[in-house]
C-alpha atoms as a PDB file:
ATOM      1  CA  UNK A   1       0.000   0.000   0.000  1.00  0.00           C
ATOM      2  CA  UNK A   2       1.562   3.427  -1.393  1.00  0.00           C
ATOM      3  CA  UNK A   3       0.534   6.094   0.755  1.00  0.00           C
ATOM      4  CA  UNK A   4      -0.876   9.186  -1.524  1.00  0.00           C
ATOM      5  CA  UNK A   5      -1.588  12.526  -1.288  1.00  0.00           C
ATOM      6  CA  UNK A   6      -4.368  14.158  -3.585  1.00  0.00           C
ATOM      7  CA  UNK A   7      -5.006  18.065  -4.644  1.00  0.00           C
ATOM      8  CA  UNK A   8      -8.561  19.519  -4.246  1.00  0.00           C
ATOM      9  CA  UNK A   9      -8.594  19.546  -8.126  1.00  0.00           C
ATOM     10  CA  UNK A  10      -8.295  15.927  -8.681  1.00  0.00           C
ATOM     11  CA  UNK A  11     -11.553  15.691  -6.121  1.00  0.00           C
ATOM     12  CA  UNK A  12     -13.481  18.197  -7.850  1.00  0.00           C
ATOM     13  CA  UNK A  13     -13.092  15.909 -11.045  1.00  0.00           C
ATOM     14  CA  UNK A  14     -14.429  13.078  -8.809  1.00  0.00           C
ATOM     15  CA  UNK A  15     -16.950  15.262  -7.517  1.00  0.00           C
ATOM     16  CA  UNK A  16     -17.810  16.696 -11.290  1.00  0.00           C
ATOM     17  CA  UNK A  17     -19.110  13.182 -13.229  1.00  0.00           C
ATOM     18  CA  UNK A  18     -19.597  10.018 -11.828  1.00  0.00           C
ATOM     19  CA  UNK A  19     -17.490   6.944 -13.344  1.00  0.00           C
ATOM     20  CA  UNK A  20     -14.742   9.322 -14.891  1.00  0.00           C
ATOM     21  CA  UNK A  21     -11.300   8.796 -14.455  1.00  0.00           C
ATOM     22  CA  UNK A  22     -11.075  11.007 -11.452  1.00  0.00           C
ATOM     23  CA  UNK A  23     -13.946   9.012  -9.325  1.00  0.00           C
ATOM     24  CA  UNK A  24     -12.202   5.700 -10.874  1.00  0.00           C
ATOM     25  CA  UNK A  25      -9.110   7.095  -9.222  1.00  0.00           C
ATOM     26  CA  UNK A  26     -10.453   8.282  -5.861  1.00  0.00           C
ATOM     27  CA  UNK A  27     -11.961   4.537  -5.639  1.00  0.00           C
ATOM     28  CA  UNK A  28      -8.615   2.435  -6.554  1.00  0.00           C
ATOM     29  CA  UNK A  29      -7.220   4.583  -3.934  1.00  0.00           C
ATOM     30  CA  UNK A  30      -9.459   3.754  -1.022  1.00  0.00           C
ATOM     31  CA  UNK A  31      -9.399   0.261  -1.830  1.00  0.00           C
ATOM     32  CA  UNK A  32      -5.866  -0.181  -2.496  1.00  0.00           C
ATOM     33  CA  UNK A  33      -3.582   2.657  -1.326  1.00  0.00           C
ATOM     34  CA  UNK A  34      -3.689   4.821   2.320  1.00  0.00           C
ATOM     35  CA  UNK A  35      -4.712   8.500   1.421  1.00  0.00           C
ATOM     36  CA  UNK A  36      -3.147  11.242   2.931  1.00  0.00           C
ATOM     37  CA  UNK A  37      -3.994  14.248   4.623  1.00  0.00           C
ATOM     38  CA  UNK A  38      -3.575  17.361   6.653  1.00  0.00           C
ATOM     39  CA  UNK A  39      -5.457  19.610   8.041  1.00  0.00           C
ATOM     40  CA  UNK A  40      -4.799  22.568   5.730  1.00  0.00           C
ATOM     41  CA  UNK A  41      -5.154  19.933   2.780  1.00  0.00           C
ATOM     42  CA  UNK A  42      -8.993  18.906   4.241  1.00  0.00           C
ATOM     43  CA  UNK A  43      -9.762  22.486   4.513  1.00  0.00           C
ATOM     44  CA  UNK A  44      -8.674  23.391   0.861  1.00  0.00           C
ATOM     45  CA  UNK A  45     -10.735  20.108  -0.457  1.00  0.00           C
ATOM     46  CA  UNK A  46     -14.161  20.953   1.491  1.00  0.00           C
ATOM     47  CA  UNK A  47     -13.666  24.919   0.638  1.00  0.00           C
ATOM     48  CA  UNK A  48     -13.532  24.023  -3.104  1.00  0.00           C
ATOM     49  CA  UNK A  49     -16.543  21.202  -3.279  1.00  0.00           C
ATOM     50  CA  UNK A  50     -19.286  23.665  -1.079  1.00  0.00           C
ATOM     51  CA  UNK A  51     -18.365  26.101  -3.764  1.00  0.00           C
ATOM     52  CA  UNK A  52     -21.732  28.361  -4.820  1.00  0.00           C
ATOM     53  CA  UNK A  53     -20.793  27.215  -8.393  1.00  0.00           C
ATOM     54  CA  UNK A  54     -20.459  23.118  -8.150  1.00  0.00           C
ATOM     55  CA  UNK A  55     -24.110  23.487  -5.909  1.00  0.00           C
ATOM     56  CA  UNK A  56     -25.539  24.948  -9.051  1.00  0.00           C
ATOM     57  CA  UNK A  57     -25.072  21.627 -10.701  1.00  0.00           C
ATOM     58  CA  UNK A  58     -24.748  18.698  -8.103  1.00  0.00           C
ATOM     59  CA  UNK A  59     -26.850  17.492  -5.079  1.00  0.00           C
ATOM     60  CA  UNK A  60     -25.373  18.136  -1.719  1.00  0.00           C
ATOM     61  CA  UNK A  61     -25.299  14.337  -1.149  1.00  0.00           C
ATOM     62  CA  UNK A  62     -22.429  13.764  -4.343  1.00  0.00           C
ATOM     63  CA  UNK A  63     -20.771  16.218  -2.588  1.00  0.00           C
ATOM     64  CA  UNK A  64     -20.993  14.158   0.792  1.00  0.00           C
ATOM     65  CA  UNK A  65     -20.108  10.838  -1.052  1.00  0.00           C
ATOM     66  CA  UNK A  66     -17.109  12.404  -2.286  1.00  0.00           C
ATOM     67  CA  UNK A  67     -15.789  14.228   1.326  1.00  0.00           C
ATOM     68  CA  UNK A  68     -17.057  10.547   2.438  1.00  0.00           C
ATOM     69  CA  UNK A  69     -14.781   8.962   0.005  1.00  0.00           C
ATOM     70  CA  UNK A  70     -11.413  11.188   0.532  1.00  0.00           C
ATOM     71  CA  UNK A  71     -11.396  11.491   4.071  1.00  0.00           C
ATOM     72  CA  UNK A  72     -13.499   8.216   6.098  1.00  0.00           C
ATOM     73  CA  UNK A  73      -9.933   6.140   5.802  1.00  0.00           C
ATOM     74  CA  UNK A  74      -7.866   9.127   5.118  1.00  0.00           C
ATOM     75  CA  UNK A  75      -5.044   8.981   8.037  1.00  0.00           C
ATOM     76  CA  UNK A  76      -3.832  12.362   8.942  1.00  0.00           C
ATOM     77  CA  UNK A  77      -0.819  14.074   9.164  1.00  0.00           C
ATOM     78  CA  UNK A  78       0.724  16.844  10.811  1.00  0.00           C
ATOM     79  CA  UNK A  79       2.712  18.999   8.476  1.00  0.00           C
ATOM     80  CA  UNK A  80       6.036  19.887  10.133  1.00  0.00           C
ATOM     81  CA  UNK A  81       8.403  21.594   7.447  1.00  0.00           C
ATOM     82  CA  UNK A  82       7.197  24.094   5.318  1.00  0.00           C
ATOM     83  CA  UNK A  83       8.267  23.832   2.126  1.00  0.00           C
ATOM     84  CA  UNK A  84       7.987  26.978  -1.350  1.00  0.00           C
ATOM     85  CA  UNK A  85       9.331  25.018  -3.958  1.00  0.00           C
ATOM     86  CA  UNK A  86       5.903  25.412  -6.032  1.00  0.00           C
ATOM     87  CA  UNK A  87       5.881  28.272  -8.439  1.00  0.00           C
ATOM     88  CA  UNK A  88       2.196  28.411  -7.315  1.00  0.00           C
ATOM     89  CA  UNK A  89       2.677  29.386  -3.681  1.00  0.00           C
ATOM     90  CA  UNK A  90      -1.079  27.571  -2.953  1.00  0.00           C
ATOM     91  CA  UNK A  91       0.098  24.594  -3.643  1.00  0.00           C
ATOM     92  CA  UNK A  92       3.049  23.740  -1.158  1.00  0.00           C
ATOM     93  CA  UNK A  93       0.324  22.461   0.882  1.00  0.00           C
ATOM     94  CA  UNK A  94       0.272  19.433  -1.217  1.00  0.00           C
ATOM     95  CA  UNK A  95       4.302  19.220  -1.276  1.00  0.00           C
ATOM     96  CA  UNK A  96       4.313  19.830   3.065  1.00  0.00           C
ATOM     97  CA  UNK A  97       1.876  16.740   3.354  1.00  0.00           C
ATOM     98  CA  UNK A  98       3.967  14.456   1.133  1.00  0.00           C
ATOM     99  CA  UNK A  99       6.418  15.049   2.893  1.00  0.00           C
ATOM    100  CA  UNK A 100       5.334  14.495   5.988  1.00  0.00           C
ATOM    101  CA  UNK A 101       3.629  11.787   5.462  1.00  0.00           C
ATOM    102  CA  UNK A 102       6.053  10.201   3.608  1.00  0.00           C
ATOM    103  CA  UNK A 103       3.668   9.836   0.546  1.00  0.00           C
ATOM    104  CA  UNK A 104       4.603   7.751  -2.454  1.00  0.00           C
ATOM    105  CA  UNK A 105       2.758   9.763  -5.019  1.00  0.00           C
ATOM    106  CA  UNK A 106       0.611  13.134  -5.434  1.00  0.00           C
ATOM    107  CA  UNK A 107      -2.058  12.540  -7.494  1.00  0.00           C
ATOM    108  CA  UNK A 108      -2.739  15.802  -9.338  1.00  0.00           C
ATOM    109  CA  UNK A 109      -4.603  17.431 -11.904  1.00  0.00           C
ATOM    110  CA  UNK A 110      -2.375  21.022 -11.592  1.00  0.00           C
ATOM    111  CA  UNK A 111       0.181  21.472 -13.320  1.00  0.00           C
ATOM    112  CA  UNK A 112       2.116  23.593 -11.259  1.00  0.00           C
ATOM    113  CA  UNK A 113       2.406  20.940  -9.275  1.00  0.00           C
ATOM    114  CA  UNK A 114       2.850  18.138 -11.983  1.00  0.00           C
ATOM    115  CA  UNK A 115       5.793  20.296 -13.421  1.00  0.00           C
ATOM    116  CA  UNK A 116       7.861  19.118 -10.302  1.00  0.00           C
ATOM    117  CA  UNK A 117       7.493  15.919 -10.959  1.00  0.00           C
ATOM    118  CA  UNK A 118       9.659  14.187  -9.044  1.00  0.00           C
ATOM    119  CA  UNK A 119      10.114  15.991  -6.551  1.00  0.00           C
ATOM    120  CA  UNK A 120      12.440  14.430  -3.805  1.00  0.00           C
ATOM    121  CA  UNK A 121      11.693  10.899  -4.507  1.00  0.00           C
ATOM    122  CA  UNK A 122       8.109  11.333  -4.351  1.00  0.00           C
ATOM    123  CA  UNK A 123       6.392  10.731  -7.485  1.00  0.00           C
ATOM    124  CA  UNK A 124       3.741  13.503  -8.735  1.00  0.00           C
ATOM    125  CA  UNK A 125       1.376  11.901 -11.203  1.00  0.00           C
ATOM    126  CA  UNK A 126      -1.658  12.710 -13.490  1.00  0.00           C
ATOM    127  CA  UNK A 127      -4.926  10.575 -12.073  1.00  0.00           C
ATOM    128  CA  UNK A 128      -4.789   8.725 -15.328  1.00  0.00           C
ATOM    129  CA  UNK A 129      -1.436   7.443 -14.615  1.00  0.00           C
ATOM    130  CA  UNK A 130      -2.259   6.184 -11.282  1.00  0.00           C
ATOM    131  CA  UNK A 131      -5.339   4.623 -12.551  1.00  0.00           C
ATOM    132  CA  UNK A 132      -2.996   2.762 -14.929  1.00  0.00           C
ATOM    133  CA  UNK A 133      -0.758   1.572 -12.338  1.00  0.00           C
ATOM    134  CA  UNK A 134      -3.950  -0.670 -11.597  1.00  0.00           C
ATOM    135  CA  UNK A 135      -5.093  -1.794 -15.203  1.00  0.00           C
ATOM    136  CA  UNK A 136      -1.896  -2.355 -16.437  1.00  0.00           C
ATOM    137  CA  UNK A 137      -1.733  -4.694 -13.042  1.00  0.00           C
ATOM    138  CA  UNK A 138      -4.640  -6.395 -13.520  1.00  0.00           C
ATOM    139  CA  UNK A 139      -3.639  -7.471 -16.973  1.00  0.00           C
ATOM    140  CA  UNK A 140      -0.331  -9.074 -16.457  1.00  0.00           C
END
């Protein structure tokens, strides 16, 4: 079991359409990998999905399954170093929590963060790359 870190954009693809590569991703990861996260991480992620604009279009309960989803087995993580290696100062969040926790992989749909990639040993990684990591599994 990798443990994994996720950014609040990956979720709101989750969040967006159900069965897409995002949700696919956000389910591999429950069932197979240990998620990640911090507090300032959490906060970011349930900021973005109670967004006025994602209400217009969802029901409150998607937006439940998918805080349900990212955080029930979530184990969490005190950030200890702070870290400004992002070009997108927002985003060392993600980096702080990785470290930390000692993450594997951030799964990511930014691409200031992606750009790093890798970024002292830990891998940073589209969400159709780590769904991958599971098909191309499956079919060996």
């Amino acid at each position: 079991m990798a443990k994994i870190v996720f950014d609040a954009s990956s979720i709101v693809g989750a969040l967006l359409k159900q069965g897409s590569v995002p949700e696919r991703a956000l389910l591999l990861a429950r069932s197979n990998d240990t998620v990640c996260l911090s507090v300032e991480v959490e906060a970011e992620i349930r900021d973005v999905l109670n967004r006025p604009k994602f209400a217009r279009y969802l029901p409150g309960s998607r937006v439940e399954r998918i805080l349900e989803l990212i955080t029930a087995a979530a184990i969490k993580v005190a950030t200890i170093n702070s870290v400004t290696d992002c070009r997108d100062t927002k985003d060392n969040k993600y980096l702080e929590l990785a470290l930390a926790a000692d993450a594997e992989f951030i799964i990511a749909s930014d691409n200031d963060l992606l750009a790093l990639d890798p970024w002292r040993g830990i891998r940073i990684i589209t969400l159709s790359e780590y769904v991958s990591r599971f098909e191309s599994e499956g079919s060996q």
